[in-house]
Protein backbone atom coordinates (compact mmCIF):
# COMPACT_ATOMS: atom_id res chain seq x y z
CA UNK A 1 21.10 20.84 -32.14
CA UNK A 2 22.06 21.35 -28.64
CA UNK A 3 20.11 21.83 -25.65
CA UNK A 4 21.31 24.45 -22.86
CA UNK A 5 19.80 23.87 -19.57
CA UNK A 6 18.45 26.40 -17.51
CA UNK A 7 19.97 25.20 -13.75
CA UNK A 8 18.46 28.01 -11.98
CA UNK A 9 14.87 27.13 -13.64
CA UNK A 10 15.42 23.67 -12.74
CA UNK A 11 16.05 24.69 -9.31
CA UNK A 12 12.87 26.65 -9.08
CA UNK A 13 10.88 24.06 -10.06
CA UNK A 14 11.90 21.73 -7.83
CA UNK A 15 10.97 24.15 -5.11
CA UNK A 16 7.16 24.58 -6.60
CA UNK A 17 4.88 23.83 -4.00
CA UNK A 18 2.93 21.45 -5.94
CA UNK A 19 5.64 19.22 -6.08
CA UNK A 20 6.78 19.65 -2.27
CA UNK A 21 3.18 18.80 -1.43
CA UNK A 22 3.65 15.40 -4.08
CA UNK A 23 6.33 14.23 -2.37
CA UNK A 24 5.40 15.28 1.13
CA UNK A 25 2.38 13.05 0.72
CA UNK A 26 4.11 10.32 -0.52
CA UNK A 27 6.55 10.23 2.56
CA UNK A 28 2.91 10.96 4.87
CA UNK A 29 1.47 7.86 3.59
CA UNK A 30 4.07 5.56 4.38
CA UNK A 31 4.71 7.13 7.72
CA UNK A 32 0.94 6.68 8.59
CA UNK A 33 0.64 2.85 7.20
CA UNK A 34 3.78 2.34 9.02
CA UNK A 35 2.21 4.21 12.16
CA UNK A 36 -0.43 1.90 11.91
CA UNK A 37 1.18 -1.08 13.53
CA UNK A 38 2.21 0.51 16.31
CA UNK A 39 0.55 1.26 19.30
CA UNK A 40 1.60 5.04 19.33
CA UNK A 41 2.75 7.19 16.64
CA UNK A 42 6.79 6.54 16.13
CA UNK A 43 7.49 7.22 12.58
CA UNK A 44 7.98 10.48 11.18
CA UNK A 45 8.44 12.58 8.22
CA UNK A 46 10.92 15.55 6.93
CA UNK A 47 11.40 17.46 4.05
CA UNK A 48 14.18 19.48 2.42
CA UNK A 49 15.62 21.21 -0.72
CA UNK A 50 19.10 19.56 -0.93
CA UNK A 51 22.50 21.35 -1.67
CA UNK A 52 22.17 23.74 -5.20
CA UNK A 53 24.98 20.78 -6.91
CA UNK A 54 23.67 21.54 -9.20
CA UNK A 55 20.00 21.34 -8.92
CA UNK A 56 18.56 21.27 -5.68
CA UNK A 57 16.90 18.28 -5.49
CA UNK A 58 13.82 17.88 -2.96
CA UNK A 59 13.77 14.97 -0.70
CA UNK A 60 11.42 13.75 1.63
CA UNK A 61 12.34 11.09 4.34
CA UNK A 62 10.43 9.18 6.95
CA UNK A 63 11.93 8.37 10.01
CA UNK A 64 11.94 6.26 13.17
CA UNK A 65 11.83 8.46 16.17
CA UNK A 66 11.13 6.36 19.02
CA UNK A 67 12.35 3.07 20.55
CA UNK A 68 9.06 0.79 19.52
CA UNK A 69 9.51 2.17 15.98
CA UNK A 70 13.02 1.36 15.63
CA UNK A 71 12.50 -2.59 17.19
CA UNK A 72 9.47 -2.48 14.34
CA UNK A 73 11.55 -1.88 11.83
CA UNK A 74 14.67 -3.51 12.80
CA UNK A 75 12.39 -6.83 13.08
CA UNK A 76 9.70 -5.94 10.17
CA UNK A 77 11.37 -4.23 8.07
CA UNK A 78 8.60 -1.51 8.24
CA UNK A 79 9.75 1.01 6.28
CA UNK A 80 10.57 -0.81 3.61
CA UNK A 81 7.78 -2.73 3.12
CA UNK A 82 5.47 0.72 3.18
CA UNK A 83 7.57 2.05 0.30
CA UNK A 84 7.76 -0.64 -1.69
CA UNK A 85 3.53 -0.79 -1.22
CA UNK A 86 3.48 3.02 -1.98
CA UNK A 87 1.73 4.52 -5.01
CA UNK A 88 3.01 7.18 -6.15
């Protein structure tokens, strides 16, 4: 037996917005622990629907957008050290 994939169903569903909101919480979470140590908010999230190659995968990212949040992580390895505490 063989199994035909449906690429274009597989596409869809990574665009449901139940799994958008999973991941966007995930990458909220770590972005607000990581927040957490500093003494204004200077990490950030983003979300996206990648390139249809052939699925369409959804990513979520968090992101260092000022100076103090990019010494914190440089020295702390923030970032990692909120995802690898994540649950998802």
């Amino acid at each position: 037996m063989k199994i035909k994939w449906n690429k274009n169903a597989l596409y869809e569903v990574r665009r449901l917005p139940t799994v958008v909101k999973a991941l966007d919480g995930v990458a909220e979470r770590i972005a607000d622990r990581a927040n957490e140590q500093l003494d204004e908010t200077g990490y950030f999230t983003g979300s996206r629907q990648g390139a249809r190659r052939p699925y369409g995968r959804w990513a979520a990212s968090v992101v260092t957008g000022t100076g103090e949040a990019m010494r914190d992580d440089a020295k702390n390895n923030t970032l990692l050290r909120e995802l690898n505490g994540s649950k998802f």
